[in-house]
Protein backbone atom coordinates (compact mmCIF):
# COMPACT_ATOMS: atom_id res chain seq x y z
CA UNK A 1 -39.36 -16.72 -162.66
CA UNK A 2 -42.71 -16.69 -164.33
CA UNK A 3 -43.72 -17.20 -167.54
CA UNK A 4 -44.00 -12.78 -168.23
CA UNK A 5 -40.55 -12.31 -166.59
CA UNK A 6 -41.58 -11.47 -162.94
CA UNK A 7 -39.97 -12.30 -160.05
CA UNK A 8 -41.97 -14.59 -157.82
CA UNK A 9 -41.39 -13.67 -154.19
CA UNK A 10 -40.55 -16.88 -152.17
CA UNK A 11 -40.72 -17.53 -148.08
CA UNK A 12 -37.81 -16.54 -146.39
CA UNK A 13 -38.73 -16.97 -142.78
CA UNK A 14 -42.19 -18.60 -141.31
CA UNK A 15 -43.73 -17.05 -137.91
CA UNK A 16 -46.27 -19.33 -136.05
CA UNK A 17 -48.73 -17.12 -133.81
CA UNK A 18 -48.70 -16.92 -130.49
CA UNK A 19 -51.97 -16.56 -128.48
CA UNK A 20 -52.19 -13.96 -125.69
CA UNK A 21 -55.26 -11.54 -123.88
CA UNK A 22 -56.10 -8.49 -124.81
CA UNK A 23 -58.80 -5.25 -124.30
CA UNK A 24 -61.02 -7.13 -121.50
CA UNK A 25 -59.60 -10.61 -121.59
CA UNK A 26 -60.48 -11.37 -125.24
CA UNK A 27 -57.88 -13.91 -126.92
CA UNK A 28 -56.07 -13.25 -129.89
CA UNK A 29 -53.19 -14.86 -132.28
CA UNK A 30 -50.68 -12.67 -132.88
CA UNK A 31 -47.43 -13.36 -135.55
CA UNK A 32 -46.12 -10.08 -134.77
CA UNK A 33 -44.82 -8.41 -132.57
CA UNK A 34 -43.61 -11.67 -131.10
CA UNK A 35 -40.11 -12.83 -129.67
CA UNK A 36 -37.59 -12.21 -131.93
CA UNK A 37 -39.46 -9.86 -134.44
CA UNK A 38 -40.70 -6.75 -133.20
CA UNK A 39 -42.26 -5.35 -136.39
CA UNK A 40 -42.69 -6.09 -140.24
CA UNK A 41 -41.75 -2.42 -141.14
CA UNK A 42 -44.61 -0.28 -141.68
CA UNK A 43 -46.59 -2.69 -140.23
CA UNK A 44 -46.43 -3.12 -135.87
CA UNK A 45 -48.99 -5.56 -134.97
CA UNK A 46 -51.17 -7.88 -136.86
CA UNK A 47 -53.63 -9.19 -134.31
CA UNK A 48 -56.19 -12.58 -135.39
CA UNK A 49 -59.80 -11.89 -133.33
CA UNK A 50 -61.12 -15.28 -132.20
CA UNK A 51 -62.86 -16.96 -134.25
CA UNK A 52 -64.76 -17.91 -130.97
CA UNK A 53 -68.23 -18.56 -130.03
CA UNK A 54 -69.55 -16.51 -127.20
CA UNK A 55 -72.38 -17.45 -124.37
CA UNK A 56 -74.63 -15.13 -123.45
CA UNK A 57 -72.84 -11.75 -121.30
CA UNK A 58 -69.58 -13.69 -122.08
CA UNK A 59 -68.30 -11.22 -124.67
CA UNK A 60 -65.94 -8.87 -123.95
CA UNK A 61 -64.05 -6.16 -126.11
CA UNK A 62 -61.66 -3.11 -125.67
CA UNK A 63 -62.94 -0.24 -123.54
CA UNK A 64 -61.76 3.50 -123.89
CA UNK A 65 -57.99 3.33 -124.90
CA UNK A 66 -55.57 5.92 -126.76
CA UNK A 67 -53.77 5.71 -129.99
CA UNK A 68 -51.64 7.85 -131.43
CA UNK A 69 -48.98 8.15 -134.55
CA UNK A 70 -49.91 5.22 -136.36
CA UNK A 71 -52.97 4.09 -138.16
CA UNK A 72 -55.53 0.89 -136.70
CA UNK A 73 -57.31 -1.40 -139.66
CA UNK A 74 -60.35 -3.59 -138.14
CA UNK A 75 -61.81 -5.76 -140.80
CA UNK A 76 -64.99 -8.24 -139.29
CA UNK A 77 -65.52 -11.71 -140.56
CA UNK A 78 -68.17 -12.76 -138.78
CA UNK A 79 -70.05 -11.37 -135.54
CA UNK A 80 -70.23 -7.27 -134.97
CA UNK A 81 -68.48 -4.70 -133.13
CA UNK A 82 -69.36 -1.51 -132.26
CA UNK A 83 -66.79 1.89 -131.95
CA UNK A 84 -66.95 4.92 -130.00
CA UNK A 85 -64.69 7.46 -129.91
CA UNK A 86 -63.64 10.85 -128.25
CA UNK A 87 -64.51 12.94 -131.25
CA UNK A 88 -68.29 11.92 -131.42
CA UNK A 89 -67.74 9.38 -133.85
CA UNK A 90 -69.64 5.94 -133.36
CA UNK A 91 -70.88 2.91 -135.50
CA UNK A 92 -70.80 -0.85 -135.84
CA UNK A 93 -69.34 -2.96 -137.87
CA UNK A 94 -70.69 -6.08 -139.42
CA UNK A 95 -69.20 -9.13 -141.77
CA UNK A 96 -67.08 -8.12 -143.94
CA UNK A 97 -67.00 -4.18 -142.90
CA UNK A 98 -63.68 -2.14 -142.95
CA UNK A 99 -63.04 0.55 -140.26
CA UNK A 100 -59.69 2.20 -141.29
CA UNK A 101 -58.63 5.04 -138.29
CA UNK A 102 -56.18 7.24 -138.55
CA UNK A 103 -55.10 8.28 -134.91
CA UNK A 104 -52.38 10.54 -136.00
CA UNK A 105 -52.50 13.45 -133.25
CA UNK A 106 -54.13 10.81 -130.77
CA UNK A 107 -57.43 9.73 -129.69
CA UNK A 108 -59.26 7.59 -127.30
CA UNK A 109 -62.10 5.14 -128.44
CA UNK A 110 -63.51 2.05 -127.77
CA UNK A 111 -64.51 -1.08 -129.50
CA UNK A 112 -66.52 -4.06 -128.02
CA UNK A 113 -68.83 -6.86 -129.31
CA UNK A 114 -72.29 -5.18 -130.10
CA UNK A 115 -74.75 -5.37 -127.83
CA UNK A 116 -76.85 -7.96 -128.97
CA UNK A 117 -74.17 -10.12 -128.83
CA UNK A 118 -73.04 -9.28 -125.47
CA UNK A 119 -76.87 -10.14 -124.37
CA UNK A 120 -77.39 -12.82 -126.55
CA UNK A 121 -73.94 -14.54 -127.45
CA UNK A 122 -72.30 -15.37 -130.95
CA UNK A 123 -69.88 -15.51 -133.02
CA UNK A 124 -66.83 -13.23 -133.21
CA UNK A 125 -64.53 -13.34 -136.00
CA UNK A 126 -61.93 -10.58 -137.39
CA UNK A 127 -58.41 -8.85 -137.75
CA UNK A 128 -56.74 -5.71 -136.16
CA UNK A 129 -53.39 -4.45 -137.97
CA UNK A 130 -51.63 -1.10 -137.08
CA UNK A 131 -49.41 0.35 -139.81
CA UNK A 132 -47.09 2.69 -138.39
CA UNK A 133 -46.96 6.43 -139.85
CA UNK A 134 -44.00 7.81 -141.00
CA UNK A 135 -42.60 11.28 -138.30
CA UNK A 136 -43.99 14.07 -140.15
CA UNK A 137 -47.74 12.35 -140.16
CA UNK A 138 -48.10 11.00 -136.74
CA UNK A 139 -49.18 14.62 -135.25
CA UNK A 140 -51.86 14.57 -138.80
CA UNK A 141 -55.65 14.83 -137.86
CA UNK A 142 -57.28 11.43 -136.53
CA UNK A 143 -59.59 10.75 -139.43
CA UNK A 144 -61.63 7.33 -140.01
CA UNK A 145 -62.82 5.59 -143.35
CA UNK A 146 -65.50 2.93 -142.82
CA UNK A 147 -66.49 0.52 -146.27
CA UNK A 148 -69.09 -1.33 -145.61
CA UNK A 149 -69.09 -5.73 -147.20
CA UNK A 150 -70.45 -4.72 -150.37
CA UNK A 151 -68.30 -1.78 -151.38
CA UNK A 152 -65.08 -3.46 -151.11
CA UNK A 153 -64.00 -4.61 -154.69
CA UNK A 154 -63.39 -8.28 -155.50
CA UNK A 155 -61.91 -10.18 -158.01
CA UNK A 156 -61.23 -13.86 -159.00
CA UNK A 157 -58.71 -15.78 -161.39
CA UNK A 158 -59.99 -16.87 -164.94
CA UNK A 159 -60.38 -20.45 -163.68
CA UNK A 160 -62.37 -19.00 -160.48
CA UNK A 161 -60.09 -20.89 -158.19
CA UNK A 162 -58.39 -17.95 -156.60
CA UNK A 163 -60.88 -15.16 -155.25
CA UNK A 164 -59.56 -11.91 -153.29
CA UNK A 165 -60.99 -9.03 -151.45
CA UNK A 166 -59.34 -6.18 -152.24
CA UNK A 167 -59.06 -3.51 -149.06
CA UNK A 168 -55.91 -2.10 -150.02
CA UNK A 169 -54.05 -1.84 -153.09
CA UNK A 170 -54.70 -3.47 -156.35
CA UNK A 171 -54.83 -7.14 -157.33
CA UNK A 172 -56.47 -9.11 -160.51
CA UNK A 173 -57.78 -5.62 -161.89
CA UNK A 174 -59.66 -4.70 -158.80
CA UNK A 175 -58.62 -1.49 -157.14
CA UNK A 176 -59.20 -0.41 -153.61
CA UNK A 177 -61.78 2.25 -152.65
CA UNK A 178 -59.67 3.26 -149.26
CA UNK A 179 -57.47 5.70 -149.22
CA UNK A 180 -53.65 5.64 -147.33
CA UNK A 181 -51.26 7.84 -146.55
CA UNK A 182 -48.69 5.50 -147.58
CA UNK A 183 -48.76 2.69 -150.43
CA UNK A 184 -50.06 -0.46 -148.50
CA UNK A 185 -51.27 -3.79 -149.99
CA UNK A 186 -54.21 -5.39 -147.64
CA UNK A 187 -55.61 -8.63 -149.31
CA UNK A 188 -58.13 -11.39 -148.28
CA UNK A 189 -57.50 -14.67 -150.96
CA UNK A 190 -59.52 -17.78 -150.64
CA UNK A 191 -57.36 -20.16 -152.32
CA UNK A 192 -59.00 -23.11 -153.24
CA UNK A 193 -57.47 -26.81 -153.63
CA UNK A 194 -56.20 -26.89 -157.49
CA UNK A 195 -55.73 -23.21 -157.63
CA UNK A 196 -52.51 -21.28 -159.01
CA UNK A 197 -52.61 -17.98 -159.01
CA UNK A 198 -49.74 -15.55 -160.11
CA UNK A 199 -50.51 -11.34 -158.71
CA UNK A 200 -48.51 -8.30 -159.40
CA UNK A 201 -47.06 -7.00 -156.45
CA UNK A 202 -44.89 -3.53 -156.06
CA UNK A 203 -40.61 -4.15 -155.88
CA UNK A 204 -40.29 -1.68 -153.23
CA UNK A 205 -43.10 -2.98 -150.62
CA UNK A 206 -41.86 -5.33 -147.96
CA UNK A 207 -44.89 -8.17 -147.86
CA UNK A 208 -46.39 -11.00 -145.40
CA UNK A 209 -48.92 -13.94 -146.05
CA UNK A 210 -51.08 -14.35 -142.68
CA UNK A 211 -52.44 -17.68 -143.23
CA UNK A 212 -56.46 -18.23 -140.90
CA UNK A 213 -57.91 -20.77 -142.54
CA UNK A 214 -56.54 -24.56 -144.05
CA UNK A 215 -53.01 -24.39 -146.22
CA UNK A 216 -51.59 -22.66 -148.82
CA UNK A 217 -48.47 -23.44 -151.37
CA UNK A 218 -46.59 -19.73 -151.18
CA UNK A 219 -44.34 -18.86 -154.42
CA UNK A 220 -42.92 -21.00 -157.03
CA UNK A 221 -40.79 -23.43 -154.59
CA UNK A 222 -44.45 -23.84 -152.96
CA UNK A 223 -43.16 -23.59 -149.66
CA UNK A 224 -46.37 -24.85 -147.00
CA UNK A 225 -47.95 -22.08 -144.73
CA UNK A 226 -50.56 -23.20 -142.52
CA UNK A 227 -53.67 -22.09 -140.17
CA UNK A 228 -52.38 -19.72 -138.00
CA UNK A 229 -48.43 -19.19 -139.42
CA UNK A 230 -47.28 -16.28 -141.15
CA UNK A 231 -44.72 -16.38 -144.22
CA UNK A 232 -42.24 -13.08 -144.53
CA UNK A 233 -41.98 -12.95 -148.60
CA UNK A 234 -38.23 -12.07 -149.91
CA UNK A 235 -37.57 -9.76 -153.12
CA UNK A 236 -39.12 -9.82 -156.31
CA UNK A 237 -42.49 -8.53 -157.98
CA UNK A 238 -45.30 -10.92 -158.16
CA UNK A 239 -46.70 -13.35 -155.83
CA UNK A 240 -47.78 -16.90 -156.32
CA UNK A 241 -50.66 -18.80 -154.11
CA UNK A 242 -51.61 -22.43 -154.91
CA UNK A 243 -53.88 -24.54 -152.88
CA UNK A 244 -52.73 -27.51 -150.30
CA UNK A 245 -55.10 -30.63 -149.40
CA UNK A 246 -58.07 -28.57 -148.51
CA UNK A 247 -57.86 -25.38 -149.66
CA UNK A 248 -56.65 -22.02 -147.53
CA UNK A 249 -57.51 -18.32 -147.01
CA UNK A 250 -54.95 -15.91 -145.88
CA UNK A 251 -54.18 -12.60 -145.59
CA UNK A 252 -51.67 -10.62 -147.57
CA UNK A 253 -50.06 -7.79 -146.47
CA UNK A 254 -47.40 -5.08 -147.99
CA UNK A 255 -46.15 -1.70 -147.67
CA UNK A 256 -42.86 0.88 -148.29
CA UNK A 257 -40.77 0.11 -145.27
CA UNK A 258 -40.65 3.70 -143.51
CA UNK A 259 -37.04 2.70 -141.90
CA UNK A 260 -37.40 5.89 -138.59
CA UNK A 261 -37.13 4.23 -135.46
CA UNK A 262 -40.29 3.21 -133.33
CA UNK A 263 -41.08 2.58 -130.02
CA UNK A 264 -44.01 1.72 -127.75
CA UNK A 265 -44.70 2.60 -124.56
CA UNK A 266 -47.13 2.59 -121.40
CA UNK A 267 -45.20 5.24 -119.30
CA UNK A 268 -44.89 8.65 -120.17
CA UNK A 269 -41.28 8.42 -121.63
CA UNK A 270 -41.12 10.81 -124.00
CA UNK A 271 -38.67 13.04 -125.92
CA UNK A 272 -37.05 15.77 -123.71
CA UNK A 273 -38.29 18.71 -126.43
CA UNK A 274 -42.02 17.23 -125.87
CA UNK A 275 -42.11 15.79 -122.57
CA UNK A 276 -44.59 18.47 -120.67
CA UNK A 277 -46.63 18.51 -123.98
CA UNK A 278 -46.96 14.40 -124.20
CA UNK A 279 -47.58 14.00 -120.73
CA UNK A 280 -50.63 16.72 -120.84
CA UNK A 281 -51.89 14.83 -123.94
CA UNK A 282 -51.80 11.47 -122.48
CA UNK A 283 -54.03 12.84 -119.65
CA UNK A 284 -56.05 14.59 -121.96
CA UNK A 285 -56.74 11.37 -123.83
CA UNK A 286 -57.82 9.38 -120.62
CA UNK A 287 -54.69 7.62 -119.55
CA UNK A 288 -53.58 9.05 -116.96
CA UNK A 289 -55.08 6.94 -114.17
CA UNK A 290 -52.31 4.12 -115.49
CA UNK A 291 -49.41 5.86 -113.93
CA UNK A 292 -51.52 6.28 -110.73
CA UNK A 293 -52.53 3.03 -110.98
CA UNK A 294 -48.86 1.63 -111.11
CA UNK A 295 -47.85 4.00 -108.23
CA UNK A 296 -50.30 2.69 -105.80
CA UNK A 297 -49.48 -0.80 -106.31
CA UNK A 298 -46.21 -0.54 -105.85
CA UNK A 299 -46.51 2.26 -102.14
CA UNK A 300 -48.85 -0.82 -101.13
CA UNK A 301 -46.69 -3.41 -101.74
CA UNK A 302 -44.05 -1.42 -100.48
CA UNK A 303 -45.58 -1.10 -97.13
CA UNK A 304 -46.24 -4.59 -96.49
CA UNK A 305 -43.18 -6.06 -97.79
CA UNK A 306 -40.17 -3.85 -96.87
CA UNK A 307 -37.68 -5.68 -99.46
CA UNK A 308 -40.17 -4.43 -102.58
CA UNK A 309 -38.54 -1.68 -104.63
CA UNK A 310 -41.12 -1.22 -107.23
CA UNK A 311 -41.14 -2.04 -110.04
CA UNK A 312 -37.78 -0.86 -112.59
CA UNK A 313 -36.38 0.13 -109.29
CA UNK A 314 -32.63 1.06 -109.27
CA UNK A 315 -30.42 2.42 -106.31
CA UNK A 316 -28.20 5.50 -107.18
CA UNK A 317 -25.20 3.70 -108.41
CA UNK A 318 -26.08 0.47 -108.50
CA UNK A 319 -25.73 -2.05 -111.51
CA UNK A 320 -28.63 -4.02 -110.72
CA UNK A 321 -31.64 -3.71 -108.18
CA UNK A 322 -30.90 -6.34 -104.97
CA UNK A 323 -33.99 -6.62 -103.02
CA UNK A 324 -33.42 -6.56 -99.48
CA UNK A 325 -33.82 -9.92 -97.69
CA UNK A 326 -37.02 -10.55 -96.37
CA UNK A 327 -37.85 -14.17 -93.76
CA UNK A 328 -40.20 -16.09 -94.50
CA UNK A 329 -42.34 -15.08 -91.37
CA UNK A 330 -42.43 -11.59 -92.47
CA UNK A 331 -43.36 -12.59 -95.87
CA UNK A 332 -46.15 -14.27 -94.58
CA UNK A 333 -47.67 -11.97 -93.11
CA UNK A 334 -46.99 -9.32 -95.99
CA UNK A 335 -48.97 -11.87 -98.30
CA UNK A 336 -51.69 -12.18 -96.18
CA UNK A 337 -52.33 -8.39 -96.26
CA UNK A 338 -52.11 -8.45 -99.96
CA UNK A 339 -54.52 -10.92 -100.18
CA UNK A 340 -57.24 -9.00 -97.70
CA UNK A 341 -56.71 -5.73 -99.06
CA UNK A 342 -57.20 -7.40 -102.48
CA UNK A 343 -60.91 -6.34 -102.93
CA UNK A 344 -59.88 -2.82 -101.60
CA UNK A 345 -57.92 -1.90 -103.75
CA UNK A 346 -59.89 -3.70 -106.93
CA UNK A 347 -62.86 -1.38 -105.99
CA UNK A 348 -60.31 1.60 -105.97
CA UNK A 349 -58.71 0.85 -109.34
CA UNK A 350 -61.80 0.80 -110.61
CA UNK A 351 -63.12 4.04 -109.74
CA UNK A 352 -59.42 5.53 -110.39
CA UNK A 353 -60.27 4.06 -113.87
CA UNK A 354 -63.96 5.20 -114.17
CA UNK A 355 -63.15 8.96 -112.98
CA UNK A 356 -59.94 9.35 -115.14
CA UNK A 357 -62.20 8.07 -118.23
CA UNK A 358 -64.64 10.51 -117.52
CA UNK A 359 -62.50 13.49 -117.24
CA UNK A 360 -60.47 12.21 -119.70
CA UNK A 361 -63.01 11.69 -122.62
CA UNK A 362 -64.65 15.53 -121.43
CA UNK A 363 -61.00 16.62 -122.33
CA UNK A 364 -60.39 15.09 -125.47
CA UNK A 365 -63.36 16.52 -126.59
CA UNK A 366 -62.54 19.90 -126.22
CA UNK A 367 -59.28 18.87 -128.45
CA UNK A 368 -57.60 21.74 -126.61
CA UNK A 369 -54.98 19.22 -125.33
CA UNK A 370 -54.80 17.30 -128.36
CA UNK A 371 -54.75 21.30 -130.53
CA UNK A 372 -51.56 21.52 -128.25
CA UNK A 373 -50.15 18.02 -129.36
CA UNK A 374 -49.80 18.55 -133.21
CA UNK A 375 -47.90 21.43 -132.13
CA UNK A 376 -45.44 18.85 -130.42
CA UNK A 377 -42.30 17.62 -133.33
CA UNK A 378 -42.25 14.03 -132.32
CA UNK A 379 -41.92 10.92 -134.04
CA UNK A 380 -42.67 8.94 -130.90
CA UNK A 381 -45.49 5.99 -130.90
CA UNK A 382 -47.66 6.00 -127.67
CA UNK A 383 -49.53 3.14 -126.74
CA UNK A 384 -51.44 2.69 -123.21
CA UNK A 385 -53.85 -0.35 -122.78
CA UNK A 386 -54.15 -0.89 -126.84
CA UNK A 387 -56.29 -3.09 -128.34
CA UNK A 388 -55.07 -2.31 -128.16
């Protein structure tokens, strides 16, 4: 307890991130979704950009990609990205710039380094989260709110220890300028070495501490969260950061739970009442060349290497797929084919992928497919090729 009767929240489980490639091949850390924790309800991803120093037409970002029924936060650190989407929308954001998007009904943008750094090299620093939207807002209208550095409200303890960036939420007087559908907490503390620092945070939210930078002591048993861990926070009302040997900056993140079921997907697996309507949307929104895509791997493969069923293959009334047996001769030679048609097939991926983008973007924006998607009563996530 502290000293006005609150209810510090302590750790009740720490997450160490896991580092995987994304978009083009860039590298993230990620605390969740990883094995054995799936989501931090509302919140599905929480993705750590870099920080990593790029050479000259090194970097590499997230081309055209879909979203819909949840919400994307980018917030830059250091470097710049720059956004294009299927509604017209474009723009670039720079250290310490907020692009909050909405993708409700769906839509398909991009987001890569800017082009002077993907000329020139740099620096690339930042954080993607997705906050999942509760069923009767997923089909709302994609809708983006972009703050730049200097419009996002600060605040700092009395000693001047403690220092936060307020993006979402409320903390040390300092109110956010962003508006959510749902009550969300997104914080950035600096915590510096001999700093103690007590902050009001709602009952009902479920919270995280992302820690990117040093150590920090989390509530009043100080339990130690590191560079690149993240701390799941039990019940209570308040929060309570002191510094370790060093110092620390960290993320803190809270929201209602929305408690519906969620699910992600790269095939068109939709719900039976909405499956002609999803399918026409996700080839409206310029992914339907990964179906295709999938398809013509596996015929290939097929060809060459008769004991291939493709992939989530199942024979009628089987319990489990049994490959036929193949020798090693004929394996061989089916490897040897996959290797020489390798470039063949690259090249046509790649204009599969180029034409479908084309079409696709042309489509989405005439919104006629997406006009016919809000009409859909779903509470499905899609995902296909995400930065996500």
């Amino acid at each position: 307890m502290t000293s006005d009767s609150r209810t510090v929240r302590e750790t009740t489980r720490i997450v160490t991130a896991h580092r995987q490639r994304e978009g083009a091949g860039f590298v993230v850390r990620r605390p969740v979704p990883t094995q054995g924790l799936d989501t931090v309800d509302p919140f599905l991803l929480l993705d750590e950009m870099g920080p990593v120093d790029y050479a000259p037409g090194e970097a590499v970002g997230a081309p055209d990609h879909p979203h819909r029924g949840f919400e994307t936060i980018t917030y830059m650190l250091e470097g710049e990205f720059e956004h294009e989407d299927s509604a017209g929308h474009r723009g670039v954001l720079r250290p310490g710039d907020v692009q909050w998007m909405t993708a409700g009904a769906g839509i398909v943008h991009s987001e890569v380094p800017s082009r002077r750094i993907r000329e020139k090299g740099g620096r690339v620093h930042g954080f993607q989260i997705w906050v999942n939207l509760p069923a009767k807002l997923k089909m709302t209208r994609p809708r983006y709110q972009e703050v730049s550095a200097g419009k996002i409200p600060e605040a700092k303890s009395e000693d001047g220890r403690a220092r936060v960036r307020v993006i979402a939420g409320e903390a040390l007087g300092a109110r956010a300028v962003i508006d959510t559908h749902i009550p969300i907490v997104y914080q950035d503390w600096t915590i510096d070495a001999a700093a103690d620092v007590t902050a009001a945070l709602p009952r009902e939210q479920q919270a995280l501490v992302y820690v990117f930078q040093g150590a920090v002591l989390v509530g009043n048993e100080g339990a130690e969260v590191r560079d690149g861990q993240m701390a799941l926070l039990g019940e209570g009302d308040a929060v309570r950061f002191r510094g370790a040997a060093g110092g620390g900056r960290l993320l803190l993140l809270a929201g209602v739970p929305i408690r519906e079921p969620t699910r992600r997907t790269q095939r068109l697996r939709t719900d039976r009442g909405s499956r002609q309507t999803d399918r026409a949307t996700l080839q409206g929104l310029g992914v339907g060349f990964l179906p295709r895509a999938v398809l013509r791997e596996q015929e290939h493969r097929q060809a060459v290497l008769p004991g291939f069923h493709g992939v989530g293959a199942r024979r009628r009334g089987a319990r489990r797929r049994v490959p036929r047996r193949v020798d090693n001769e004929q394996a061989r030679k089916g490897l040897a084919q996959l290797d020489a048609s390798k470039g063949a097939r690259e090249g046509r991926r790649r204009r599969d992928h180029e034409e479908t983008r084309v079409v696709g973007l042309r489509l989405a924006r005439r919104q006629a497919l997406v006009r016919a998607a809000r009409r859909a009563k779903t509470g499905e996530i899609v995902n296909a090729g995400a930065m996500r």
